[in-house]
Protein backbone atom coordinates (compact mmCIF):
# COMPACT_ATOMS: atom_id res chain seq x y z
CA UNK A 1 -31.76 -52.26 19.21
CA UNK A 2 -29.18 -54.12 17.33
CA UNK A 3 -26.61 -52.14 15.63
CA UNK A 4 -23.94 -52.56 12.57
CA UNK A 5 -20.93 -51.17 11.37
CA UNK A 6 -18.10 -52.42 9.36
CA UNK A 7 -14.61 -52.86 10.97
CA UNK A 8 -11.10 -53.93 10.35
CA UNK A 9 -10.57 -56.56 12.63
CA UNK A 10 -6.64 -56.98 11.94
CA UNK A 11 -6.39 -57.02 8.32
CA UNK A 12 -9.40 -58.91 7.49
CA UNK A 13 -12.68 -56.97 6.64
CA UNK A 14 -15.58 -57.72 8.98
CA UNK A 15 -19.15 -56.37 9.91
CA UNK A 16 -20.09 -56.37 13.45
CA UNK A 17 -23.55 -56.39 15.49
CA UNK A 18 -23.76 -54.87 19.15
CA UNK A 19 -26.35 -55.15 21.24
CA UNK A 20 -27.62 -55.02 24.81
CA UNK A 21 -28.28 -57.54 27.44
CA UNK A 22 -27.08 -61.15 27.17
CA UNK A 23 -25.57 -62.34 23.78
CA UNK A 24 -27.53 -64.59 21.23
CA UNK A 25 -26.58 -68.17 20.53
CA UNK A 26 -25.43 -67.67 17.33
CA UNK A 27 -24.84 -65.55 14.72
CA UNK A 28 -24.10 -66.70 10.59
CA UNK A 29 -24.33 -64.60 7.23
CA UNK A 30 -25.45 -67.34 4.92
CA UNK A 31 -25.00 -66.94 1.22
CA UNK A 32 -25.82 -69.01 -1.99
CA UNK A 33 -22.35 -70.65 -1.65
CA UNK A 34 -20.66 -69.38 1.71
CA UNK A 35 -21.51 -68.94 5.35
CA UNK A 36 -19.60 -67.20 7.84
CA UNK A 37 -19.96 -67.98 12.09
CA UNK A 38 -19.67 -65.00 14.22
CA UNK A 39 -17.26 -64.96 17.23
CA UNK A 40 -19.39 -63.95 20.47
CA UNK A 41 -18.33 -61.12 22.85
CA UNK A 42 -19.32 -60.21 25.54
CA UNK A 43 -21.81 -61.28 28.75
CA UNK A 44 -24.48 -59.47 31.10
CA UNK A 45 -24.97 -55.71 30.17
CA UNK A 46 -23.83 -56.00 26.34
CA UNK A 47 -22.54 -58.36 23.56
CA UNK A 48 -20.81 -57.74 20.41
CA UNK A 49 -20.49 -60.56 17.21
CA UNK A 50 -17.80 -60.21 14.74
CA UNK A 51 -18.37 -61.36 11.02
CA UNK A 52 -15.59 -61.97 9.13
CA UNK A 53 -15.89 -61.36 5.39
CA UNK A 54 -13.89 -64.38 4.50
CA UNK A 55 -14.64 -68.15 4.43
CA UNK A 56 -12.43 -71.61 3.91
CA UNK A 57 -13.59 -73.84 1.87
CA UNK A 58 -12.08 -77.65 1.31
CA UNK A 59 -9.54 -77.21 3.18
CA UNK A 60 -8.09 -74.27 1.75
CA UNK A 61 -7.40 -70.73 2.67
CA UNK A 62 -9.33 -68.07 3.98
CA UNK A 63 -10.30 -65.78 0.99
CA UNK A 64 -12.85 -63.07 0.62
CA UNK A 65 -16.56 -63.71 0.57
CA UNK A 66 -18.12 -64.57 -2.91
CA UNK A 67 -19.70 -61.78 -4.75
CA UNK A 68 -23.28 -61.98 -3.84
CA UNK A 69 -25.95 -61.07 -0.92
CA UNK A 70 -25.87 -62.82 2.25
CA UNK A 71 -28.99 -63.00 5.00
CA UNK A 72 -28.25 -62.94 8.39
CA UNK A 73 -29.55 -65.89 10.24
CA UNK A 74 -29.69 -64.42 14.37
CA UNK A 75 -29.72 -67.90 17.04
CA UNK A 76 -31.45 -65.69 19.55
CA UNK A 77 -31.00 -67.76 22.41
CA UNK A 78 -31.54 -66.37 26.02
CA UNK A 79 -31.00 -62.89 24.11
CA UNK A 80 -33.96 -60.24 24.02
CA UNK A 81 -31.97 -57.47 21.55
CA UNK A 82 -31.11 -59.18 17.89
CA UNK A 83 -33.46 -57.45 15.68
CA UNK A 84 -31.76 -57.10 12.30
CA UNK A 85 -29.91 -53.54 12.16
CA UNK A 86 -32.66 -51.46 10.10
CA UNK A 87 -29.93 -49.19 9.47
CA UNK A 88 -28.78 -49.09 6.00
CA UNK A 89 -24.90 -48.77 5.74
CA UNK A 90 -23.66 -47.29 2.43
CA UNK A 91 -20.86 -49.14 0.21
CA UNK A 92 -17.66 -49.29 2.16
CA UNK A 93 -14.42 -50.68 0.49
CA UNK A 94 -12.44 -52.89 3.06
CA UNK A 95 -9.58 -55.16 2.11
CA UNK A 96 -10.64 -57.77 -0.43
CA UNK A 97 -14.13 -56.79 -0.63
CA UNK A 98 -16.65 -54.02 -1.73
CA UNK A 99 -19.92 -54.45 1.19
CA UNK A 100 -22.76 -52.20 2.43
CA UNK A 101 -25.68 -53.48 4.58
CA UNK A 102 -29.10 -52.22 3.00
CA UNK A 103 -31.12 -52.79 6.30
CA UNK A 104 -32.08 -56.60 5.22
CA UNK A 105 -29.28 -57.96 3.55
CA UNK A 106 -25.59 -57.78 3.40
CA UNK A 107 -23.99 -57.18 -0.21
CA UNK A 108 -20.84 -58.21 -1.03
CA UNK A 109 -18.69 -57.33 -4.29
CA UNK A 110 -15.78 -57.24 -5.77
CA UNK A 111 -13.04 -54.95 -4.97
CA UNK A 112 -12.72 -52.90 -7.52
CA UNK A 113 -12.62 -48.65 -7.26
CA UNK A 114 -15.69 -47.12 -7.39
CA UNK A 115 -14.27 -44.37 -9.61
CA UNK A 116 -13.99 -47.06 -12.05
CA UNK A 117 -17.03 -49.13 -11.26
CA UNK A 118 -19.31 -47.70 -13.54
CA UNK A 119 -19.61 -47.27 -17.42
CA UNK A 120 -17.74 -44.22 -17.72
CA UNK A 121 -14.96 -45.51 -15.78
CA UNK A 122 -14.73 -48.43 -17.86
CA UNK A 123 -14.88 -46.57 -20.75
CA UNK A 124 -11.94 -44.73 -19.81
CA UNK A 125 -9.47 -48.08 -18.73
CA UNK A 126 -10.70 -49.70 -22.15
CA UNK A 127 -9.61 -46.94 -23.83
CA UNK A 128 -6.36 -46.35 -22.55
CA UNK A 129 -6.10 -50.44 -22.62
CA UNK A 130 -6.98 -50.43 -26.31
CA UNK A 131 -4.25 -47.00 -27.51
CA UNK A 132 -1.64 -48.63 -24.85
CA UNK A 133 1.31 -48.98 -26.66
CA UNK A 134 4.11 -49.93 -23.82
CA UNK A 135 6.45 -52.95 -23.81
CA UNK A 136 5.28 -56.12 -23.79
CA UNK A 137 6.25 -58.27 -20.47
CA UNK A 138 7.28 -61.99 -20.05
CA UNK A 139 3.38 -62.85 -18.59
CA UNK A 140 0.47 -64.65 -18.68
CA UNK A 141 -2.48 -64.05 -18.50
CA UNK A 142 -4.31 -66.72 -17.64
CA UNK A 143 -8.55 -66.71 -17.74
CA UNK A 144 -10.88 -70.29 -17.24
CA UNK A 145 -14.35 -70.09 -17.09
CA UNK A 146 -15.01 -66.13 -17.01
CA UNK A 147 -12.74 -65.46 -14.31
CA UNK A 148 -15.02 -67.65 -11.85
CA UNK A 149 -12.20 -70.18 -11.19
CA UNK A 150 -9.15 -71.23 -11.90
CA UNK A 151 -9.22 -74.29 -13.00
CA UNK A 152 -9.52 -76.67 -15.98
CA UNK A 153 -6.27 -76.83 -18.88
CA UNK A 154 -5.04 -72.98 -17.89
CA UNK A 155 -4.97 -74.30 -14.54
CA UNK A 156 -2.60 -77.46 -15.62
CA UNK A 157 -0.26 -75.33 -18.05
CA UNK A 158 0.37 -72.42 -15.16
CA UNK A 159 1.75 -75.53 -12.80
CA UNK A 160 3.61 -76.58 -15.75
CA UNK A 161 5.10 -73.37 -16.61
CA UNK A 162 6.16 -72.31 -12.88
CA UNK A 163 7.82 -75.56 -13.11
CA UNK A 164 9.83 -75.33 -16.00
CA UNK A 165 10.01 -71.11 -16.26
CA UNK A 166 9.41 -69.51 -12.95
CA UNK A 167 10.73 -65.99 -14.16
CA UNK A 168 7.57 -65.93 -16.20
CA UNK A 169 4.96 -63.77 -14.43
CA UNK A 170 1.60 -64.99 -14.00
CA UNK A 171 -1.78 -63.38 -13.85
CA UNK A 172 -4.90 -64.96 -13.29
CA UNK A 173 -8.06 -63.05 -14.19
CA UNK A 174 -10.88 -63.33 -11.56
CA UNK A 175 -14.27 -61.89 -10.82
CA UNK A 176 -13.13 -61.78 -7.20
CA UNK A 177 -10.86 -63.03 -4.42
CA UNK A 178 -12.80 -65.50 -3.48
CA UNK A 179 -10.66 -67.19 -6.56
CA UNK A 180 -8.22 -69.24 -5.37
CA UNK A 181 -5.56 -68.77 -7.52
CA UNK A 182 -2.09 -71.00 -7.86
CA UNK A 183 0.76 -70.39 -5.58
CA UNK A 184 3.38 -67.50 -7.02
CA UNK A 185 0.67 -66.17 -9.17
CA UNK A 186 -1.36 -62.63 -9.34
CA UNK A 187 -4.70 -62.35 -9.11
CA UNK A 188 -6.09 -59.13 -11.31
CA UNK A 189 -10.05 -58.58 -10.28
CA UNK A 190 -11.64 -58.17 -13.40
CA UNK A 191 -12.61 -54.42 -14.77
CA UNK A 192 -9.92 -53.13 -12.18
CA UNK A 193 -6.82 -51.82 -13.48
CA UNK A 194 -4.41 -53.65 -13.08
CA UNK A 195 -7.11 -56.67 -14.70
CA UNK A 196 -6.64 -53.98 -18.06
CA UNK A 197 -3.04 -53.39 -17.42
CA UNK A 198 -1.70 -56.90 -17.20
CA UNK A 199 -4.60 -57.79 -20.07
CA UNK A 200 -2.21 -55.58 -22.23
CA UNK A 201 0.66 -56.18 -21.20
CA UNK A 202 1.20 -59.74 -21.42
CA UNK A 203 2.89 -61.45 -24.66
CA UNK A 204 0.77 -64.77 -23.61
CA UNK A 205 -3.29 -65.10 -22.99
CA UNK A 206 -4.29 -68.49 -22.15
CA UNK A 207 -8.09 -68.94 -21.86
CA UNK A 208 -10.30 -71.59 -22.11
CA UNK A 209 -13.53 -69.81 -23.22
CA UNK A 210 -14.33 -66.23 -24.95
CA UNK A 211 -12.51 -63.32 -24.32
CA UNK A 212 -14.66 -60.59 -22.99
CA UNK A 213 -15.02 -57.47 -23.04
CA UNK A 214 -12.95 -55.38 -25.68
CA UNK A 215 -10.20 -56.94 -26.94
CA UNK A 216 -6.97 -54.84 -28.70
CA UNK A 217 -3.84 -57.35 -29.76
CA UNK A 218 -0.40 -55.62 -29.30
CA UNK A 219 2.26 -56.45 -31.58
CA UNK A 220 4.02 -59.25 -30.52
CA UNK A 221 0.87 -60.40 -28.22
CA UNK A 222 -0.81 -64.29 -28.82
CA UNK A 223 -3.89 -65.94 -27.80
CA UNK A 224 -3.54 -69.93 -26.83
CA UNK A 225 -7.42 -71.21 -26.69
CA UNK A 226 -7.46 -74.33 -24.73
CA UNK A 227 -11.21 -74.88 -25.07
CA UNK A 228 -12.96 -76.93 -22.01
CA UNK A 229 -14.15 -79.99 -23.75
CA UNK A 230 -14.45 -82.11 -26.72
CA UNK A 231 -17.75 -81.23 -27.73
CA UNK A 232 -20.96 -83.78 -27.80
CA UNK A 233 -23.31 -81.01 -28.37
CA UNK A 234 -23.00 -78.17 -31.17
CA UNK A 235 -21.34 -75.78 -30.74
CA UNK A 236 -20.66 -71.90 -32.34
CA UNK A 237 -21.76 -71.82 -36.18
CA UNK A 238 -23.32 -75.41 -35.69
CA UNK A 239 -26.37 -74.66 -33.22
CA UNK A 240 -29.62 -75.21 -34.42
CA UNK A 241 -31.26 -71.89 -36.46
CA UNK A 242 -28.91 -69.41 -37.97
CA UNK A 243 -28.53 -66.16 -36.28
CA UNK A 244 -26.81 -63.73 -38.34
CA UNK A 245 -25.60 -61.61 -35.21
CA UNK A 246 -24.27 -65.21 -33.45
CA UNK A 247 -22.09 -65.75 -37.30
CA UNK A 248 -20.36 -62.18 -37.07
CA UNK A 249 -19.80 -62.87 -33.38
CA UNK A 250 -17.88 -66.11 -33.72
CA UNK A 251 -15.99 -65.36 -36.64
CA UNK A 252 -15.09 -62.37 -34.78
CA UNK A 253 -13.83 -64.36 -31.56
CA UNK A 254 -11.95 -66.99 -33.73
CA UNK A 255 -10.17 -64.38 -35.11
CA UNK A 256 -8.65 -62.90 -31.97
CA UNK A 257 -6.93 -66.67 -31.31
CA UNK A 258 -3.31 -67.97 -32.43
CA UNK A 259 -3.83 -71.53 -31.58
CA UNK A 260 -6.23 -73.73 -30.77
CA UNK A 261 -5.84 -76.91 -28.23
CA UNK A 262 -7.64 -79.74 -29.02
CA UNK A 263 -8.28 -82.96 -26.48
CA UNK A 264 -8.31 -85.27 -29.88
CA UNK A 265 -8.50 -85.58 -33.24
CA UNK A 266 -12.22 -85.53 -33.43
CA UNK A 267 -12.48 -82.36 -31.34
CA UNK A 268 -10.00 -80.74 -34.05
CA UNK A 269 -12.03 -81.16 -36.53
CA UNK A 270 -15.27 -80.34 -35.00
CA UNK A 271 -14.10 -76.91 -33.03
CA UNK A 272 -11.90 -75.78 -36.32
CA UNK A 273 -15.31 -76.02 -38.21
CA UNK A 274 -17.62 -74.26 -35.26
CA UNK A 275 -15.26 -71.41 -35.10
CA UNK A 276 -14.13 -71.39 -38.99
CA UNK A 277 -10.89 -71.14 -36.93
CA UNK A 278 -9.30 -72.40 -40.55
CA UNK A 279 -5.47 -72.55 -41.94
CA UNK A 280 -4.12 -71.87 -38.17
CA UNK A 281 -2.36 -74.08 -36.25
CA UNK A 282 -4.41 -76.38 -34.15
CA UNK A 283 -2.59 -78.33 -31.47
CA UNK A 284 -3.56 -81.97 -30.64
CA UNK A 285 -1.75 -83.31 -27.33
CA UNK A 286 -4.51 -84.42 -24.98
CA UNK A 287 -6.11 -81.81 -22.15
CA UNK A 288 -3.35 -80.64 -19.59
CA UNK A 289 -5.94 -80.64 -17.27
CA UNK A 290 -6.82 -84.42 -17.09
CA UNK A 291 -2.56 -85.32 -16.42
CA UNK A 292 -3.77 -85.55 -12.74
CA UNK A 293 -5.86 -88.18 -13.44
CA UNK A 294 -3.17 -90.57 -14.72
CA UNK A 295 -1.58 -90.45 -10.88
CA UNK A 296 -4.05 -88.77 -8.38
CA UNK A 297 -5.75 -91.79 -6.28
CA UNK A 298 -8.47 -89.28 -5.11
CA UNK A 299 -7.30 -89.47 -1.00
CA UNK A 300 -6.68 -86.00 -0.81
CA UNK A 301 -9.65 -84.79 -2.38
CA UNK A 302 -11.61 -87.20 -0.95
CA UNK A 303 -10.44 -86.07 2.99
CA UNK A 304 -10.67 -82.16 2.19
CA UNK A 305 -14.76 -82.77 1.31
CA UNK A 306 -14.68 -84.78 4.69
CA UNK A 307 -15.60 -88.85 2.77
CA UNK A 308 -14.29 -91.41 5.19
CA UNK A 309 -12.63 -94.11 3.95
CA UNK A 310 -13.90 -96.72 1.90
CA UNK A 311 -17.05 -94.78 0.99
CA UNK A 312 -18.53 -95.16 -2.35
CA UNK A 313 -18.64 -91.68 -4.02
CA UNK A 314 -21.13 -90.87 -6.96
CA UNK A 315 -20.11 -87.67 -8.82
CA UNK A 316 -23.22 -86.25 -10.37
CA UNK A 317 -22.00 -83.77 -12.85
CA UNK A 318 -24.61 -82.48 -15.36
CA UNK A 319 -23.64 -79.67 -18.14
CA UNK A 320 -25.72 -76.18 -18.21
CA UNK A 321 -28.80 -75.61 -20.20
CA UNK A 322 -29.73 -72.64 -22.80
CA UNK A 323 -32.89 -72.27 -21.36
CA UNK A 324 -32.49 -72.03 -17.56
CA UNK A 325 -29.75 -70.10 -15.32
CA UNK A 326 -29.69 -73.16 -12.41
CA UNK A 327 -28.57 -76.12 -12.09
CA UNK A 328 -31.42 -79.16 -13.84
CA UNK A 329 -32.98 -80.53 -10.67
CA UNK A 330 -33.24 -84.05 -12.13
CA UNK A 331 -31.73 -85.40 -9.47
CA UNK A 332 -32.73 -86.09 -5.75
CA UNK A 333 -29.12 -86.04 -4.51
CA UNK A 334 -30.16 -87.19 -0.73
CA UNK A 335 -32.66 -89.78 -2.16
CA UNK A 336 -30.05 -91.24 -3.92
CA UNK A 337 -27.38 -91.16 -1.54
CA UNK A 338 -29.78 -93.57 0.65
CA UNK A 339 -30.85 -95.54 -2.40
CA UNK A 340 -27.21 -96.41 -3.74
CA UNK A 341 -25.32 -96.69 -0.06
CA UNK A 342 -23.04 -93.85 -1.66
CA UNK A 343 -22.39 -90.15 -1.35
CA UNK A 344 -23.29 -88.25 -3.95
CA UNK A 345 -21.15 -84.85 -5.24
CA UNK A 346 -23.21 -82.62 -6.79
CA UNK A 347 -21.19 -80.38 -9.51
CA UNK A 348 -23.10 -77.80 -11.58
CA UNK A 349 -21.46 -76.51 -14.33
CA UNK A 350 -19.13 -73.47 -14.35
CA UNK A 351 -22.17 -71.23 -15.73
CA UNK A 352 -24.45 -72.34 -12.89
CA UNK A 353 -21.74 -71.24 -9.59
CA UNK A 354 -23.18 -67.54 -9.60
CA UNK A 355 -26.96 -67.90 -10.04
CA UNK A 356 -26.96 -71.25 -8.01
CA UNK A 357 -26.89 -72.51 -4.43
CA UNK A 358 -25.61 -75.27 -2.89
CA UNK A 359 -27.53 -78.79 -2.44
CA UNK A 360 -27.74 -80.64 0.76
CA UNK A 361 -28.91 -83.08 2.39
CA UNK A 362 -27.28 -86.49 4.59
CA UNK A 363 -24.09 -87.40 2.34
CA UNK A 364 -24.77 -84.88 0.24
CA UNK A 365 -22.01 -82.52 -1.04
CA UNK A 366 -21.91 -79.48 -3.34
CA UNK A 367 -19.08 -79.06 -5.21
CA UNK A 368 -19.66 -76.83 -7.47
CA UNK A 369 -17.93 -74.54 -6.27
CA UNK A 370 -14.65 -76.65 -5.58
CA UNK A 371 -11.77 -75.12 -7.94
CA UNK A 372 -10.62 -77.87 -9.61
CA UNK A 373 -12.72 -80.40 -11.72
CA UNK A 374 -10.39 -83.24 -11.94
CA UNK A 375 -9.37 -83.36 -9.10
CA UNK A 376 -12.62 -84.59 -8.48
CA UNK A 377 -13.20 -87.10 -10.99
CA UNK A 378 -10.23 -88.42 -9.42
CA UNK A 379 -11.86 -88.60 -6.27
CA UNK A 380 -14.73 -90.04 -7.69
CA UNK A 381 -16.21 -93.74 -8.04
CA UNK A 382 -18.86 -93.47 -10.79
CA UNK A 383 -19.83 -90.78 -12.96
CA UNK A 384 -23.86 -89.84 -13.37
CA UNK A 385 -23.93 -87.01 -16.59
CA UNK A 386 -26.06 -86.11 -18.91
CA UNK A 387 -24.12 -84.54 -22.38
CA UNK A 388 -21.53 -82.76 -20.84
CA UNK A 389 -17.99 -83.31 -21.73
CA UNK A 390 -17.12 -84.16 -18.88
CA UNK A 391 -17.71 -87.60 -20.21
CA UNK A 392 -14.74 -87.08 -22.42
CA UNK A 393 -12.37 -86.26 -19.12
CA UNK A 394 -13.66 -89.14 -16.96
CA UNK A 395 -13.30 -92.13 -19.33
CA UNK A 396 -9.12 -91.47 -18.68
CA UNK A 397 -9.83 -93.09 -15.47
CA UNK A 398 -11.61 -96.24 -16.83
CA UNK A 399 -14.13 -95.95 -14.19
CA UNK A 400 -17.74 -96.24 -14.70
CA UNK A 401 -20.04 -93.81 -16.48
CA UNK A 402 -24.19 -93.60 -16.28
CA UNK A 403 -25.92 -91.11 -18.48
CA UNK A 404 -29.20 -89.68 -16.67
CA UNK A 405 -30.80 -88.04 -19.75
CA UNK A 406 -35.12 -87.50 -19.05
CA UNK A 407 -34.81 -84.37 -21.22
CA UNK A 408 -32.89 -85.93 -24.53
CA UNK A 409 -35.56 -85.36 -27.05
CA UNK A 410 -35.98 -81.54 -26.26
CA UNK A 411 -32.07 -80.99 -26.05
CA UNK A 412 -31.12 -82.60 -29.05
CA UNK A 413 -34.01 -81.08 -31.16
CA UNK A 414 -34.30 -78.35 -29.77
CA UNK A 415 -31.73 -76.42 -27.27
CA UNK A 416 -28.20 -77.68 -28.96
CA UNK A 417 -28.06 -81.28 -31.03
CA UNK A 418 -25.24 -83.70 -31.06
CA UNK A 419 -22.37 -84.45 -33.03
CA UNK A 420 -22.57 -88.30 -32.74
CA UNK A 421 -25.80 -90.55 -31.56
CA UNK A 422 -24.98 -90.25 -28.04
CA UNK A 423 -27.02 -93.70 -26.71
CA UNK A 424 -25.44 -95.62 -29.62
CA UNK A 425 -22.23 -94.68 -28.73
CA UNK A 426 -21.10 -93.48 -25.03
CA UNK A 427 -19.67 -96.65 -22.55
CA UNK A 428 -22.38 -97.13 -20.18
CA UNK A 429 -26.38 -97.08 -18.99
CA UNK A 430 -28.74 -94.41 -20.62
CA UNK A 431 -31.45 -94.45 -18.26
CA UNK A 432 -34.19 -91.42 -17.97
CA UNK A 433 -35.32 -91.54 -14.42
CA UNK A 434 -33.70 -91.32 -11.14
CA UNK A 435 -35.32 -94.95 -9.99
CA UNK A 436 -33.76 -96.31 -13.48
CA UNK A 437 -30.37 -94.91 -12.45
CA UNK A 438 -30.69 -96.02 -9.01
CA UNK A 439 -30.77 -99.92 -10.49
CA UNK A 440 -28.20 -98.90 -12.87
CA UNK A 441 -25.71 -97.58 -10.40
CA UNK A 442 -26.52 -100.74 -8.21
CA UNK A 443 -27.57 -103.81 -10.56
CA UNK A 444 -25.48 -103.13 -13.63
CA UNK A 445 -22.02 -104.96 -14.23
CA UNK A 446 -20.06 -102.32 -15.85
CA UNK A 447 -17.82 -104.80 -17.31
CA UNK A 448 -21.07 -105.16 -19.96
CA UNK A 449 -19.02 -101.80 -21.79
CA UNK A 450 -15.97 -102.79 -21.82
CA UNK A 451 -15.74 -103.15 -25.66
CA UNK A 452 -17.29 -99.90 -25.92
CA UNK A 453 -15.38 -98.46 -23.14
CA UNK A 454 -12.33 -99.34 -25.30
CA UNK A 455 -13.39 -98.26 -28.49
CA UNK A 456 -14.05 -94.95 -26.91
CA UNK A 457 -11.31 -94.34 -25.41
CA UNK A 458 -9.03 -94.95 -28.24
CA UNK A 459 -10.89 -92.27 -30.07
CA UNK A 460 -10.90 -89.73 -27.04
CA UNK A 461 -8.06 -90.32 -24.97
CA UNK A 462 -5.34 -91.52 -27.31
CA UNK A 463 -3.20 -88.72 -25.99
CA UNK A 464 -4.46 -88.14 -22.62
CA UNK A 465 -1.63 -90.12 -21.05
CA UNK A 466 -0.57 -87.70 -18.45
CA UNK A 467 1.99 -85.03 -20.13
CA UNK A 468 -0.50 -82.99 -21.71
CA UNK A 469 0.41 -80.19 -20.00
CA UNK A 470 4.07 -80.62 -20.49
CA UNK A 471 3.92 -80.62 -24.54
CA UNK A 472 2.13 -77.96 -24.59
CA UNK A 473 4.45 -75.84 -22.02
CA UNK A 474 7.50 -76.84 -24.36
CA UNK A 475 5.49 -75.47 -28.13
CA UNK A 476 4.61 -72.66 -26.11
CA UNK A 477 8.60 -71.93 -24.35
CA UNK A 478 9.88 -73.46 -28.11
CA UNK A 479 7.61 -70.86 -30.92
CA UNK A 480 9.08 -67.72 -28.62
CA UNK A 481 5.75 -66.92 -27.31
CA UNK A 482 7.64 -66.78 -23.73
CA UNK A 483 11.18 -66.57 -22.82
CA UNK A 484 12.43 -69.48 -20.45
CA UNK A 485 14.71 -67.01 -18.35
């Protein structure tokens, strides 16, 4: 019979599988967006397989396990004991992780204390969070996507800011380690707390979507909203049907920022309306986050997801939708691979990395987990999207764009509307099938846009010229929100 038990092999957390009898030919947890590869001990009488609860991915450094369950996958071999370990294991905490074994899956989670992981203990951080009434400290905190990353314009301005003010401490709120997070920076696991403590103590927050969870501004304390995007679809107090709750609820998060970043003009004047984020000051220098893509050729990014030179690379990057939790499955990503010579990234959007799972298939490669989006479209050939604003990002590079949009009907009259007509105006082929696309990505001269390319890009990008990033540092270093030294 096959048994289990967590271990500390070193300092990394592990869970290990003994047995009788000759070993198995492999063993793997396999999660959603991870998988691990046992090593093998043992010959003859008995064998042993350690797990380690950290992975590498793209080249980077081994980090905790994503939050999530994982199935173990047993290569039997010339073995005759692997039965899974019926044996439930209760929650153990182990550095990095939270993990218990419920007799058919493993569960991995975040590591916070259980004496706060629970309502009550939350209750009591947010209330000493909220009455705290300490100094303020030279910090950041920093917060893209939810904690799920750290990526996108908060991502850019940290790099920025350890350049030009590296006595300025920075955190960087995640849901877990698995978050790779920049070098000289703290990582604060979110509801832990230290996540409260430095969430209070900081003079600086720089986010890129709401602020969860209860929010209390100190004296002395500002918000810089970078946004992600410059908005297609509508956004806030300009989605279809009024909801009265949905009103209070964005007036109410407006009202806890100091400034707002905008990619453009337009996007000024759309996001200060959807947020009624009015008579504040609204900064328009371009996105920090799409500097990179004014010198980054793509090489490295292209070697760390394993492309061999002088591949064509397709990034297929669709936004989320308000009716579904995955991915839309519009695409064959394999099918087109083959039908377009080309490999094909598949990116789902921020909101789809928890409840999703990777794609594969030959040439095939899931990115959506991959930390950092533009690094990416740097990497990339041509763009396939749909009506995210990604759009807006990707035109910097000049490069072409295809718009794969079978559901446009039901998502413009229904789920969110646009802005602008979006097949009237974007630079390059609406198609609304995956065989249309196909011929697009393979029979259409993109040099057909080029007026339109232009047009659009002097609307979109006029300030995306790579020192985003470093305007924005200076207002921030420059209006006293944090001292240089």
């Amino acid at each position: 019979m096959t048994e289990a038990r967590f271990i500390e092999d070193g300092e990394v957390a592990a869970f290990e599988l003994s047995g009788t009898g000759p070993r198995p030919a492999a063993v793997e947890l396999v999660g959603r967006r991870a998988r691990v590869t046992a090593r093998l001990h043992g010959r003859g009488r008995t064998w042993r397989a350690v797990l380690p609860l950290r992975a590498s991915r793209w080249g980077g450094p081994d980090l905790p396990l994503p939050t999530g369950e994982y199935r173990l996958r047993i290569d039997a071999g010339e073995a005759d004991d692997t039965g899974l370990p019926g044996t439930a294991i209760g929650t153990t905490q182990l550095p990095g992780v939270r993990a218990s074994w419920d007799g058919a899956r493993l569960h991995v989670g975040p590591p916070v204390d259980p004496a706060y992981d629970s309502g009550e203990g939350q209750a009591a951080l947010e209330r000493r969070y909220a009455t705290g009434r300490g100094p303020l400290e030279n910090a950041v905190f920093f917060e893209s996507f939810y904690g799920r990353n750290a990526s996108c314009n908060p991502l850019a301005i940290d790099r920025e800011l350890a350049r030009v003010a590296p006595s300025v401490t920075r955190y960087w709120s995640v849901v877990d380690l698995s978050v790779e997070v920049p070098a000289g920076a703290i990582a604060v696991v979110e509801g832990s707390p230290e996540w409260w403590r430095a969430r209070g103590s900081s003079r600086l927050l720089v986010v890129n979507d709401w602020l969860r969870r209860r929010f209390a501004r100190r004296p002395g304390q500002r918000v810089l909203q970078t946004w992600h995007g410059t908005p297609l679809k509508r956004l806030a107090l300009h989605r279809p049907g009024f909801d009265p709750r949905r009103a209070v609820a964005v007036v109410r998060e407006a009202r806890r920022w100091n400034v707002l970043l905008a990619q453009n003009p337009y996007a000024a004047r759309i996001l200060t309306k959807a947020y009624a984020f009015l008579r504040r000051p609204v900064w328009v220098e371009g996105y920090p986050r799409n500097d990179v893509l004014r010198t980054d050729d793509g090489r490295a990014t292209r070697a760390a997801l394993g492309i061999a030179d002088g591949e064509r690379v397709i990034l297929y990057a669709p936004t989320w939708r308000d009716d579904r939790e995955r991915i839309v499955d519009f695409v064959d990503p394999a099918a087109l691979a083959r039908d377009v010579d080309a490999v094909v990234l598949v990116r789902g959007h921020s909101r789809t990395l928890l409840p999703g799972e990777d794609a594969r298939g030959p040439r095939v490669v899931d990115v959506t987990g991959f930390p950092d989006t533009a690094r990416l479209l740097a990497a990339a050939d041509a763009l396939v999207t749909d009506y995210s604003s990604v759009m807006f990002d990707f035109s910097v590079t000049g490069k072409p764009m295809y718009f794969l949009v079978p559901d446009l009907e039901h998502y413009r009259g229904q789920l969110r509307g646009f802005y602008f007509d979006l097949v009237d105006a974007v630079p390059g082929p609406v198609v609304r099938t995956q065989d249309e696309l196909a011929r697009a990505l393979t029979e259409v001269d993109p040099a057909i846009f080029a007026e339109r390319y232009q047009r659009w890009r002097s609307v979109f990008n006029a300030r995306d010229d790579g020192r985003a990033a470093e305007r924005v540092v200076a207002r921030i270093l420059d209006q006293g929100f944090l001292d240089r030294d």
